[in-house]
N, C-alpha and C. Protein backbone atom coordinates (compact mmCIF):
# COMPACT_ATOMS: atom_id res chain seq x y z
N UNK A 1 -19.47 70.15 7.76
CA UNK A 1 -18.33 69.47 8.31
C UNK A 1 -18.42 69.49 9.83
N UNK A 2 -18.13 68.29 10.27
CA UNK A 2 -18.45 68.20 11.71
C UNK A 2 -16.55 68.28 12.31
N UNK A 3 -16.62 69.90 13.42
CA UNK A 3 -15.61 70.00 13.87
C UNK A 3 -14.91 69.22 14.98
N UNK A 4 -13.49 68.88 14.87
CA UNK A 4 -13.56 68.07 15.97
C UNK A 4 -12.05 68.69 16.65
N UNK A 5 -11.51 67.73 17.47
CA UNK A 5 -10.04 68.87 18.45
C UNK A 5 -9.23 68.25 17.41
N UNK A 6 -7.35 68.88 17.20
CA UNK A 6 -6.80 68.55 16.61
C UNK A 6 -6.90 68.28 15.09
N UNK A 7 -8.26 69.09 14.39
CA UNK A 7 -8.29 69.47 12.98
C UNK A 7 -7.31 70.16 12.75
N UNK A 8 -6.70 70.05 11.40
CA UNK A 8 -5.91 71.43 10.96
C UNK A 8 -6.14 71.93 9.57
N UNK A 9 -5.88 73.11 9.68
CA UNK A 9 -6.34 73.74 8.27
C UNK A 9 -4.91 74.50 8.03
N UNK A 10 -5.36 74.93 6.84
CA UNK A 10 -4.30 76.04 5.76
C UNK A 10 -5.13 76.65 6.22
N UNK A 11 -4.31 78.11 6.31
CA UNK A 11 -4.95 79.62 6.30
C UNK A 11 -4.24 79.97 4.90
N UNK A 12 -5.39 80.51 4.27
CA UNK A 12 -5.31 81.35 3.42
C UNK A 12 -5.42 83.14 3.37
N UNK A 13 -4.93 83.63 2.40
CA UNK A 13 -5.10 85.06 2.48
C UNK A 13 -6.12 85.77 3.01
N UNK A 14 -6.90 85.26 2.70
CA UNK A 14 -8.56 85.27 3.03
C UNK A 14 -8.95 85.63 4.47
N UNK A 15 -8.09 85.42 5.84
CA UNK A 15 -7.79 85.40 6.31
C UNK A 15 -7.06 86.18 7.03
N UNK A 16 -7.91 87.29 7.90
CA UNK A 16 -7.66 88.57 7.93
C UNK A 16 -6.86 88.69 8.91
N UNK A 17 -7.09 88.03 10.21
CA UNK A 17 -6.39 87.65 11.48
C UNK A 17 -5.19 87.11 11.77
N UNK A 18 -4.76 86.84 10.63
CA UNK A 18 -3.29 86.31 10.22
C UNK A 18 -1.96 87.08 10.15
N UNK A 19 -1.99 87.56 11.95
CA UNK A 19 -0.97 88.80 11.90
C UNK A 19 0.21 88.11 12.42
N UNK A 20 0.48 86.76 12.62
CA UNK A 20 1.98 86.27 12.45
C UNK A 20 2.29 85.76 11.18
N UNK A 21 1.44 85.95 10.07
CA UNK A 21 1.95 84.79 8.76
C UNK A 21 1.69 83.46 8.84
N UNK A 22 1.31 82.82 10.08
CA UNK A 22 1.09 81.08 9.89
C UNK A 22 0.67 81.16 8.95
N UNK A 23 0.89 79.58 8.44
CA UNK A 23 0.22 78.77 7.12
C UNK A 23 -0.82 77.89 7.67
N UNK A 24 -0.53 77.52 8.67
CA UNK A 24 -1.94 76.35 9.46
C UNK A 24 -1.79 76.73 10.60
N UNK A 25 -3.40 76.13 10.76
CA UNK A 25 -3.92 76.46 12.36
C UNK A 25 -4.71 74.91 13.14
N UNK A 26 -4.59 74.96 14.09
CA UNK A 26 -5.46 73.88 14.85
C UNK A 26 -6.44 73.53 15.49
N UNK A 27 -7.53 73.12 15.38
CA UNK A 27 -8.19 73.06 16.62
C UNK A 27 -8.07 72.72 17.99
N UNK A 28 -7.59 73.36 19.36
CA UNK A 28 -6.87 72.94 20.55
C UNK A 28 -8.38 72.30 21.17
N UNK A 29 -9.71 73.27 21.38
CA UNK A 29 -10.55 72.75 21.93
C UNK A 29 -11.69 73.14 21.09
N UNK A 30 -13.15 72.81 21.40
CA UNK A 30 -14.22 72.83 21.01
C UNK A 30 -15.80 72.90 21.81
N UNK A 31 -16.60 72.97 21.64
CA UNK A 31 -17.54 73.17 22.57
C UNK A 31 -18.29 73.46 21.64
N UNK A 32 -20.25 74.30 22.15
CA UNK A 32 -21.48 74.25 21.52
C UNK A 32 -21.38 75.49 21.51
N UNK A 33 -20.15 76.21 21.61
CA UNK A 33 -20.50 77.75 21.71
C UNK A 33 -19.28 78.20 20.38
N UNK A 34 -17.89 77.77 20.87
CA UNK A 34 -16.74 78.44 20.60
C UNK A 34 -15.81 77.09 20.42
N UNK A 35 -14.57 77.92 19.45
CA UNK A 35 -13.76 76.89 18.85
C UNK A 35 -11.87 77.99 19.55
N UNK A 36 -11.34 76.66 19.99
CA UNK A 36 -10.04 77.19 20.66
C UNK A 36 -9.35 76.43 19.69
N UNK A 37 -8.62 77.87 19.07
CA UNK A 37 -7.20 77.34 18.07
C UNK A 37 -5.97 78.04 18.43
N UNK A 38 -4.56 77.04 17.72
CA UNK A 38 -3.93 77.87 17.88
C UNK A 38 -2.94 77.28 16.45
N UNK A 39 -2.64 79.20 16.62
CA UNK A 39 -1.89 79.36 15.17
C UNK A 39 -0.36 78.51 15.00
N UNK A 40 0.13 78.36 13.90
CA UNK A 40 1.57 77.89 13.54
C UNK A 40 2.56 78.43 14.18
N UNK A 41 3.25 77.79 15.13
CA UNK A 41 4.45 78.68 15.68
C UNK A 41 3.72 79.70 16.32
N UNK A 42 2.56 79.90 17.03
CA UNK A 42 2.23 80.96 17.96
C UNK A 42 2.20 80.26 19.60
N UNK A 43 2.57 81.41 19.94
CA UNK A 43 2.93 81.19 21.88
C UNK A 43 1.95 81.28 22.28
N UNK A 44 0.42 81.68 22.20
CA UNK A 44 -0.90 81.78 22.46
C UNK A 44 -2.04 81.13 21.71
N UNK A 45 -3.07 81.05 21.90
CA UNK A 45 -4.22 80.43 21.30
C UNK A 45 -5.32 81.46 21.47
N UNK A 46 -6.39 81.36 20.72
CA UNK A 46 -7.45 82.01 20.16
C UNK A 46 -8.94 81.36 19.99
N UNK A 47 -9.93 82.30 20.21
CA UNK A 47 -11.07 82.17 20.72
C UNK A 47 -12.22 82.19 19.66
N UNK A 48 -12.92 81.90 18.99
CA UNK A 48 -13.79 81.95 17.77
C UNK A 48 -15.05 81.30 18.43
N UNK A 49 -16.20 82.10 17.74
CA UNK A 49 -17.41 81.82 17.90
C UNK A 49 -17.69 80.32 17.10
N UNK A 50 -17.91 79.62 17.35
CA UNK A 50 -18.41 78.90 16.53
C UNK A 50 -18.99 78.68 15.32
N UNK A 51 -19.88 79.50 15.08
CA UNK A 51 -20.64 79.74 13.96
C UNK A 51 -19.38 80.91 12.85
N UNK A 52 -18.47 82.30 13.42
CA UNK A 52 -18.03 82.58 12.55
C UNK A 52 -16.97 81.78 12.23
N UNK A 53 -16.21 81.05 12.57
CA UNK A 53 -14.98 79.65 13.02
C UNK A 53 -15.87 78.63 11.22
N UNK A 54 -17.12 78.35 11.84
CA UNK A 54 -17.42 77.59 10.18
C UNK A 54 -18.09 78.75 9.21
N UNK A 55 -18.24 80.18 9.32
CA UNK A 55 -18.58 81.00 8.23
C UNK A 55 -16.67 81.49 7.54
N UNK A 56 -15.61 80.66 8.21
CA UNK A 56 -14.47 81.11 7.73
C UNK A 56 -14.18 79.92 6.84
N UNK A 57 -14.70 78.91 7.48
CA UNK A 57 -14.25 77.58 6.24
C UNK A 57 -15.82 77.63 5.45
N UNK A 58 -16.44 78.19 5.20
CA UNK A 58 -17.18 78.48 4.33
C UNK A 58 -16.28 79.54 3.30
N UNK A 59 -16.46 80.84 3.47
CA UNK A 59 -15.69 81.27 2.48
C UNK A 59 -14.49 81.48 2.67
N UNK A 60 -13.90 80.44 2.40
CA UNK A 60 -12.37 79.84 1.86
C UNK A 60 -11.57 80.61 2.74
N UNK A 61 -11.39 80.69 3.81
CA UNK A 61 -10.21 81.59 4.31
C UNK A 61 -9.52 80.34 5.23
N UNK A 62 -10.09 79.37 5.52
CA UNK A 62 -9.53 78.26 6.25
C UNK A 62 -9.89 76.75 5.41
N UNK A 63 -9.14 76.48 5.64
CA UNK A 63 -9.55 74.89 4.64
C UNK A 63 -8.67 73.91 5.31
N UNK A 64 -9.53 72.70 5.60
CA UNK A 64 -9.37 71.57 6.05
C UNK A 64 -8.30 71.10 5.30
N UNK A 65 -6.80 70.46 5.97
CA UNK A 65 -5.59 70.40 5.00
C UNK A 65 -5.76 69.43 4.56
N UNK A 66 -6.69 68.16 4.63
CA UNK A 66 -7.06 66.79 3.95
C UNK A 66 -7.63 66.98 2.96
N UNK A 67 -8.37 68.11 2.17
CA UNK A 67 -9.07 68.41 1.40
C UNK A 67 -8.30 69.72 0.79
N UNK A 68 -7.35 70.15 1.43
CA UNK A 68 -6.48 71.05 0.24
C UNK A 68 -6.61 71.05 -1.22
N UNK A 69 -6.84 71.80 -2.04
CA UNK A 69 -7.06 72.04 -3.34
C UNK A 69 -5.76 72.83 -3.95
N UNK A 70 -5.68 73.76 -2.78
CA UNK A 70 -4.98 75.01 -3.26
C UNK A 70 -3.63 74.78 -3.46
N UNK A 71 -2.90 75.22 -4.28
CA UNK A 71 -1.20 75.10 -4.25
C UNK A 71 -0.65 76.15 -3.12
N UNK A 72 0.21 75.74 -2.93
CA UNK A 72 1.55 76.50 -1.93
C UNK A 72 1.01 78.26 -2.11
N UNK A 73 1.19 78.70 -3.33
CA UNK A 73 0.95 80.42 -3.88
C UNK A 73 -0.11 80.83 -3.01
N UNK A 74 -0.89 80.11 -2.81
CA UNK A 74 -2.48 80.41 -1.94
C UNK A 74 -2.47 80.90 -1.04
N UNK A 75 -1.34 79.94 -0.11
CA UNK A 75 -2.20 80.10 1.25
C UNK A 75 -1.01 81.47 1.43
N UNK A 76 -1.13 81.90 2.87
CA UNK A 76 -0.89 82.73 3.34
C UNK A 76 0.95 82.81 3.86
């Protein structure tokens, strides 16, 4: 999946970093290194490597909300 700004995903349980409870997150910025998101209702934004940013939508802890599968119970 090719990342781009203004993606949003469900966070799921899976989803360890999820110390306000959001349900979705965004992509604010992007680059060849690192991915800038920010959480649901959070006053700050957050820094991800790139590579672990897509090893999280690999195993299911973030999922693209256009491609949602999961019911409501899921996510976080």
């Amino acid at each position: 999946m090719e990342l781009k700004e203004n993606m949003e995903f469900d966070i799921t349980v899976k989803f360890i970093p999820n110390f306000c409870q959001a349900r979705t997150l965004t992509i604010k910025m992007i680059n060849h290194s690192s991915v800038c998101i920010e959480m649901e209702d959070a006053k700050s934004r957050g820094v991800f490597p790139i590579r672990q940013f897509e090893a999280l939508i690999r195993d299911g802890a973030l999922i693209y909300s256009n491609s949602s599968m999961l019911g409501k119970e899921d996510t976080a």
